[in-house]
C-alpha atoms as a PDB file:
ATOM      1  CA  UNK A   1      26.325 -14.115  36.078  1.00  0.00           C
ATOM      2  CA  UNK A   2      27.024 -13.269  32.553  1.00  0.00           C
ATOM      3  CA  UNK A   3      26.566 -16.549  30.241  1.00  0.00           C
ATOM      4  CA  UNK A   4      29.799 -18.045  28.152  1.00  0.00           C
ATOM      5  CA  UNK A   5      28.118 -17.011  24.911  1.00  0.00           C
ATOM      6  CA  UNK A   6      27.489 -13.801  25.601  1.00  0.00           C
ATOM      7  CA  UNK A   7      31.112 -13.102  27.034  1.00  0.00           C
ATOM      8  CA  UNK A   8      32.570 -14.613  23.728  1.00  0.00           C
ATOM      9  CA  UNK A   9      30.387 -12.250  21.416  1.00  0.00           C
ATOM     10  CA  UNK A  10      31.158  -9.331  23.666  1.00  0.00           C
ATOM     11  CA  UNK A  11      34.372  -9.472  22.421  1.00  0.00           C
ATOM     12  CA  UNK A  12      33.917  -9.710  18.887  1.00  0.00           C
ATOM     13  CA  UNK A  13      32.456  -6.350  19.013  1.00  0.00           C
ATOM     14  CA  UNK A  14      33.241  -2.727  19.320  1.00  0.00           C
ATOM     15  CA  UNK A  15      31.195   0.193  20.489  1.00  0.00           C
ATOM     16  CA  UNK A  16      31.965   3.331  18.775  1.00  0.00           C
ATOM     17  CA  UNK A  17      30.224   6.675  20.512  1.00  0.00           C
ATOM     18  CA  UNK A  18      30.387   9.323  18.292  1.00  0.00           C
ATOM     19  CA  UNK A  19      29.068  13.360  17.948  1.00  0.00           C
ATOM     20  CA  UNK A  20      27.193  14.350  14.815  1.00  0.00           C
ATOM     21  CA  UNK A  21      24.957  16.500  13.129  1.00  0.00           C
ATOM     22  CA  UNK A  22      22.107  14.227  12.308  1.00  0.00           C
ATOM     23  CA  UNK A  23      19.249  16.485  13.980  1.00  0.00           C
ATOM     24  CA  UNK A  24      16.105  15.404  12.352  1.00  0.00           C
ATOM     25  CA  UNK A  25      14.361  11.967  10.882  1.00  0.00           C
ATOM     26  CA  UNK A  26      14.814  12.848   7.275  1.00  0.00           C
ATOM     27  CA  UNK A  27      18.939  13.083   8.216  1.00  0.00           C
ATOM     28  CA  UNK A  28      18.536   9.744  10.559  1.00  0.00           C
ATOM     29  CA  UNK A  29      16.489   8.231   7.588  1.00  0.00           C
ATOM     30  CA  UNK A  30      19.277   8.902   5.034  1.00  0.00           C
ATOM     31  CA  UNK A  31      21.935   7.388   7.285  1.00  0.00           C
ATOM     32  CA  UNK A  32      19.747   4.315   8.313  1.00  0.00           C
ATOM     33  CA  UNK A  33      19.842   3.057   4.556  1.00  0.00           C
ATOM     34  CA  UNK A  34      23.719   2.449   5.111  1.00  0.00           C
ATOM     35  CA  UNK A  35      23.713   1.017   8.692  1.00  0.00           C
ATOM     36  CA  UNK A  36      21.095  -1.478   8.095  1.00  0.00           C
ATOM     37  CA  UNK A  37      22.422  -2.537   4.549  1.00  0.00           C
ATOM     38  CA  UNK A  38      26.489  -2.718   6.010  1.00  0.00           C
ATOM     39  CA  UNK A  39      27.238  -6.114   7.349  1.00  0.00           C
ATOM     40  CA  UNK A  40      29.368  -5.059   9.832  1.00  0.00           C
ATOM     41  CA  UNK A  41      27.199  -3.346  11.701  1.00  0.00           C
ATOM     42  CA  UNK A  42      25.051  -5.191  14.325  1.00  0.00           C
ATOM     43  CA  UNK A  43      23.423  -2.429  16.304  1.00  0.00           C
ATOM     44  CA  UNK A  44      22.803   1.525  16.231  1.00  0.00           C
ATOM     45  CA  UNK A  45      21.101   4.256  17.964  1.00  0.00           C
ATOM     46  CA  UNK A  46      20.928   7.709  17.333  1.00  0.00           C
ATOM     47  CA  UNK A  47      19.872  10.322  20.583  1.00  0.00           C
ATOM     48  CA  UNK A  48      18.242  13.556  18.751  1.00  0.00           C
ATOM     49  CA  UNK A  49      17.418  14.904  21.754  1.00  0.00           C
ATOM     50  CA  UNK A  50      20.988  14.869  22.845  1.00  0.00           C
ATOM     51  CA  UNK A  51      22.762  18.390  21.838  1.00  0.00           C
ATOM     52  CA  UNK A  52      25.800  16.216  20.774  1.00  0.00           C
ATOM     53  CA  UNK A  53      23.131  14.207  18.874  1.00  0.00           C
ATOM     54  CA  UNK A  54      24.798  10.984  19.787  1.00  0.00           C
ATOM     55  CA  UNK A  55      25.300   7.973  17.666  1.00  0.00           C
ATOM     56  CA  UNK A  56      26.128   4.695  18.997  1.00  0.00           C
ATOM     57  CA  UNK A  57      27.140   1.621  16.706  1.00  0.00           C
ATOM     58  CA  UNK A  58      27.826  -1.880  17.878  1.00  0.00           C
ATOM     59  CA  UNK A  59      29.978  -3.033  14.695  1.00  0.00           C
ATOM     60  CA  UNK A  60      32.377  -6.377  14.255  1.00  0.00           C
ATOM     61  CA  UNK A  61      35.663  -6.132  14.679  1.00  0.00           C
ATOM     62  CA  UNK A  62      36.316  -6.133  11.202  1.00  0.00           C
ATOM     63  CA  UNK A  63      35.155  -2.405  10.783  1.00  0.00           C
ATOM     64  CA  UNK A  64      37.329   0.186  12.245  1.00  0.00           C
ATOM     65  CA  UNK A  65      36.417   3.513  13.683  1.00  0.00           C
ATOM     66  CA  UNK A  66      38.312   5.601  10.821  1.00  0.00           C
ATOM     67  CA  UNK A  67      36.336   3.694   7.813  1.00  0.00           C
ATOM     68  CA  UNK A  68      33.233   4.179   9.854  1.00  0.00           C
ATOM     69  CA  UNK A  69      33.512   8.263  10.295  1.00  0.00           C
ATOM     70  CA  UNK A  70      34.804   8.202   6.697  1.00  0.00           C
ATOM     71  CA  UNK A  71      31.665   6.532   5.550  1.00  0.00           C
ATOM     72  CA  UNK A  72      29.171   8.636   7.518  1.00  0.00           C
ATOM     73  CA  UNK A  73      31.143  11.868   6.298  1.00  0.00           C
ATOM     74  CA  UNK A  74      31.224  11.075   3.000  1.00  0.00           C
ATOM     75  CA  UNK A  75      27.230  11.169   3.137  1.00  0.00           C
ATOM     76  CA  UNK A  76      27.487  15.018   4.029  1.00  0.00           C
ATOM     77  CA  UNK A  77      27.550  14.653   7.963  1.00  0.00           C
ATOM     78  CA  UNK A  78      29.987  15.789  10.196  1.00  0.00           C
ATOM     79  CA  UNK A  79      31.093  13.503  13.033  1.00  0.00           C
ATOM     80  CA  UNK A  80      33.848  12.960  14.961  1.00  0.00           C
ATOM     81  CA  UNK A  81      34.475  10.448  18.464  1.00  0.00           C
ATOM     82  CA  UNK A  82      32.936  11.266  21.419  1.00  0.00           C
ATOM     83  CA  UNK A  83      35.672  11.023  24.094  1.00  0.00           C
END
């Protein structure tokens, strides 16, 4: 059984699962200064070994998808949603 608390904060987040290029720790380390400093984001993981090099970002509600790509792009990475 799931606990009240943790249904309400499930739903005051989104999971966003996207493809990138971020293929070494020097790229991972450059993009970790703006995840951990953004306030909206509560959780991320990055899978180099993944050929999609997944990223996965818990965020609030309050940060949409399309500002989130736009922000990692405008650091020099592609990405784009994995669907």
């Amino acid at each position: 059984m799931i606990s009240p608390f943790y249904q309400t904060r499930k739903r005051d987040v989104d999971i966003h699962i996207l493809k990138t290029n971020i293929n070494n720790k020097l790229r991972v380390n450059t993009i970790k200064l703006l995840f951990n400093a953004h306030p909206d984001i509560i959780k991320w993981s990055i899978d180099l070994e993944d050929i999609d090099k997944v990223l996965r970002i818990e965020t609030t509600k309050t940060l949409s998808k399309d500002d989130l790509i736009e922000q990692i792009k405008a650091r020099g990475f592609q990405c784009e949603e994995l669907i």
